[in-house]
C-alpha atoms as a PDB file:
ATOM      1  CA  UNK A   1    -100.279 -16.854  40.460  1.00  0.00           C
ATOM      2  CA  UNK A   2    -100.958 -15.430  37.048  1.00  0.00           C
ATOM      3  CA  UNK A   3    -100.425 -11.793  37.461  1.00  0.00           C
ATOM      4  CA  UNK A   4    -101.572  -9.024  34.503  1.00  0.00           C
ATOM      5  CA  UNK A   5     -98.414  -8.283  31.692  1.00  0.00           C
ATOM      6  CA  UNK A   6     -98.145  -4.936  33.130  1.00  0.00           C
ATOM      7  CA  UNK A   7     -96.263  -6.511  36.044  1.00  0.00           C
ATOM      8  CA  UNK A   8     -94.184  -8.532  34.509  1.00  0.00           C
ATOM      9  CA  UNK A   9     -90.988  -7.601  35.424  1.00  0.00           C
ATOM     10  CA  UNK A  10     -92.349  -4.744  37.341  1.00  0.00           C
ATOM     11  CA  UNK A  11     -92.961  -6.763  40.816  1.00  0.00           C
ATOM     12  CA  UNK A  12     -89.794  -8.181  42.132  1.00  0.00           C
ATOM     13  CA  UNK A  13     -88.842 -10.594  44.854  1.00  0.00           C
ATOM     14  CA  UNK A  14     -85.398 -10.757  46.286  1.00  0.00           C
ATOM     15  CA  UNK A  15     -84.724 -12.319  49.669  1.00  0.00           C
ATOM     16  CA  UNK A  16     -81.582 -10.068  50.407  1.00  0.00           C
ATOM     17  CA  UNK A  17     -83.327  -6.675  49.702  1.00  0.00           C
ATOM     18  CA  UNK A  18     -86.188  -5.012  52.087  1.00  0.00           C
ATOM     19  CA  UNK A  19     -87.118  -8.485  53.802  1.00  0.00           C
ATOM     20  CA  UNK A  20     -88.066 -10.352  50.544  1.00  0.00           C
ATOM     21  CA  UNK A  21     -91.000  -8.072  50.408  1.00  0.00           C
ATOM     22  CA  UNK A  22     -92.282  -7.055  47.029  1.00  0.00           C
ATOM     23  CA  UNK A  23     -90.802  -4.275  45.543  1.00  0.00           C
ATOM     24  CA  UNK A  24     -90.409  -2.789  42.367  1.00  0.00           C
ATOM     25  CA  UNK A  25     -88.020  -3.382  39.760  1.00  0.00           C
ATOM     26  CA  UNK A  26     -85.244  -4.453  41.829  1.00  0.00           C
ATOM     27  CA  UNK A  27     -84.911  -1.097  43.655  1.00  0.00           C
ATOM     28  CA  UNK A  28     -85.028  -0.714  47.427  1.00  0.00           C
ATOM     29  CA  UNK A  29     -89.147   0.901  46.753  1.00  0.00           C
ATOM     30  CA  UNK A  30     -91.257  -1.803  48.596  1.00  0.00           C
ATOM     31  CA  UNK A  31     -95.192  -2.361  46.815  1.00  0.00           C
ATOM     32  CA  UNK A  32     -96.545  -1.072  50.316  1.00  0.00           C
ATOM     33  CA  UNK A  33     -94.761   1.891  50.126  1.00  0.00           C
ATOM     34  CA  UNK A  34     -96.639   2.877  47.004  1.00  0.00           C
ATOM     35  CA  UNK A  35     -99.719   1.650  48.190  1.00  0.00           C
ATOM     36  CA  UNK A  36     -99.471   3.672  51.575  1.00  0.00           C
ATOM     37  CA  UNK A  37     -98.878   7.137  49.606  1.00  0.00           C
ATOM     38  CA  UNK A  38    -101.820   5.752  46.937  1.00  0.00           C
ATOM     39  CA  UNK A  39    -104.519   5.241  50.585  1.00  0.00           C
ATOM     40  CA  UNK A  40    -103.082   8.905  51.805  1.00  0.00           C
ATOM     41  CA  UNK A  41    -104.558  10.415  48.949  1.00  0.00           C
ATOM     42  CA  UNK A  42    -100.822  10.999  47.176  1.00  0.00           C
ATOM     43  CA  UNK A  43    -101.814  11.898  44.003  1.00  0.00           C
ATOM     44  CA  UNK A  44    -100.050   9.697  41.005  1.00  0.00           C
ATOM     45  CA  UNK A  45     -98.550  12.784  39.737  1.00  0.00           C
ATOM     46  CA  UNK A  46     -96.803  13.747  43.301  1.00  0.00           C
ATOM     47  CA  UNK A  47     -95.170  10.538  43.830  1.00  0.00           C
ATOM     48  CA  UNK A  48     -94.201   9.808  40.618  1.00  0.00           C
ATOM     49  CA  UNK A  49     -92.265  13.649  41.131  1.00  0.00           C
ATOM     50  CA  UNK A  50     -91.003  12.645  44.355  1.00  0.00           C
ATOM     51  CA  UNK A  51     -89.530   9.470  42.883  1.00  0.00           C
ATOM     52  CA  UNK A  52     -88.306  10.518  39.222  1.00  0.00           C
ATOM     53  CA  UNK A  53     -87.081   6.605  38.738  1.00  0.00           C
ATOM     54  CA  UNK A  54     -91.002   5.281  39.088  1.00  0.00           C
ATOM     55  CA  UNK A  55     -92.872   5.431  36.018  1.00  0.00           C
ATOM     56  CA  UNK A  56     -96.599   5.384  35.770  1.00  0.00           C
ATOM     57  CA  UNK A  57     -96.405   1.550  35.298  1.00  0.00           C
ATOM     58  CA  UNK A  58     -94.806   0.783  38.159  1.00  0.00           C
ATOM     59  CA  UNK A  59     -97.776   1.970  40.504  1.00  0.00           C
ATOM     60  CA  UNK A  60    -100.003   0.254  37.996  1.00  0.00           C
ATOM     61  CA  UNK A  61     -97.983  -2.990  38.609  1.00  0.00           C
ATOM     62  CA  UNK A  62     -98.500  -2.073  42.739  1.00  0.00           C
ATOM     63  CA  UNK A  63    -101.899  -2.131  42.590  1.00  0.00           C
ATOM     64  CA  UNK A  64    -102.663  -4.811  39.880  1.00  0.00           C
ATOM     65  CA  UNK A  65    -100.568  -6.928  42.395  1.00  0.00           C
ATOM     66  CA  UNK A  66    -102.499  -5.345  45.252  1.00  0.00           C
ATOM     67  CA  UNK A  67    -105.848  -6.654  43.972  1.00  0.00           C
ATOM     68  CA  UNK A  68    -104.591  -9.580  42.578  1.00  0.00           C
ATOM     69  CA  UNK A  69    -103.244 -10.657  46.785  1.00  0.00           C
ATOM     70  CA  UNK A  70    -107.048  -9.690  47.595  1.00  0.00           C
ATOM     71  CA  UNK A  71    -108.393 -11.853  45.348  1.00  0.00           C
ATOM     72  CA  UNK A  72    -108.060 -15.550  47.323  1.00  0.00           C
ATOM     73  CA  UNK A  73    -110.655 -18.085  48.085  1.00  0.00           C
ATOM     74  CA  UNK A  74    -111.759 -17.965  51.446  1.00  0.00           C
ATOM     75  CA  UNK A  75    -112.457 -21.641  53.185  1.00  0.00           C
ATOM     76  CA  UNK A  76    -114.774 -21.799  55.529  1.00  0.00           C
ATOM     77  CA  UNK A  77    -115.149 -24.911  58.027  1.00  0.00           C
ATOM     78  CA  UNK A  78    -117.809 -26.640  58.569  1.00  0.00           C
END
């Protein structure tokens, strides 16, 4: 999957850390996390003070790859 340049590098993968779940930049912080303080109404500013290593790109990169997982064909049988 072709994913936006603002997550290259951003969205990692690595099958000894948090399950192999997407997280970001190599660090223990899992995409969902993000997303879950992003759909409680955590403002950008808040989390980015409650995690001084995140940068304003990183939650970019969550929810470019958020939409990006939303966005698949859908087959339908016939």
């Amino acid at each position: 999957m072709n994913y936006p340049l603002t997550m290259t590098g951003r969205i990692t993968f690595n099958p000894d850390q948090c399950g192999g779940r997407p997280c970001i930049r190599g660090m223990r912080v899992r995409v969902k996390d993000v997303l879950d303080l992003l759909a409680a109404g955590v403002p950008q500013t808040e989390i980015l003070e409650d995690y001084p290593y995140l940068e304003a790109e990183d939650i970019a990169a969550c929810l470019h790859y958020a939409a990006a997982e939303a966005d698949h064909p859908v087959l339908v049988a016939q």
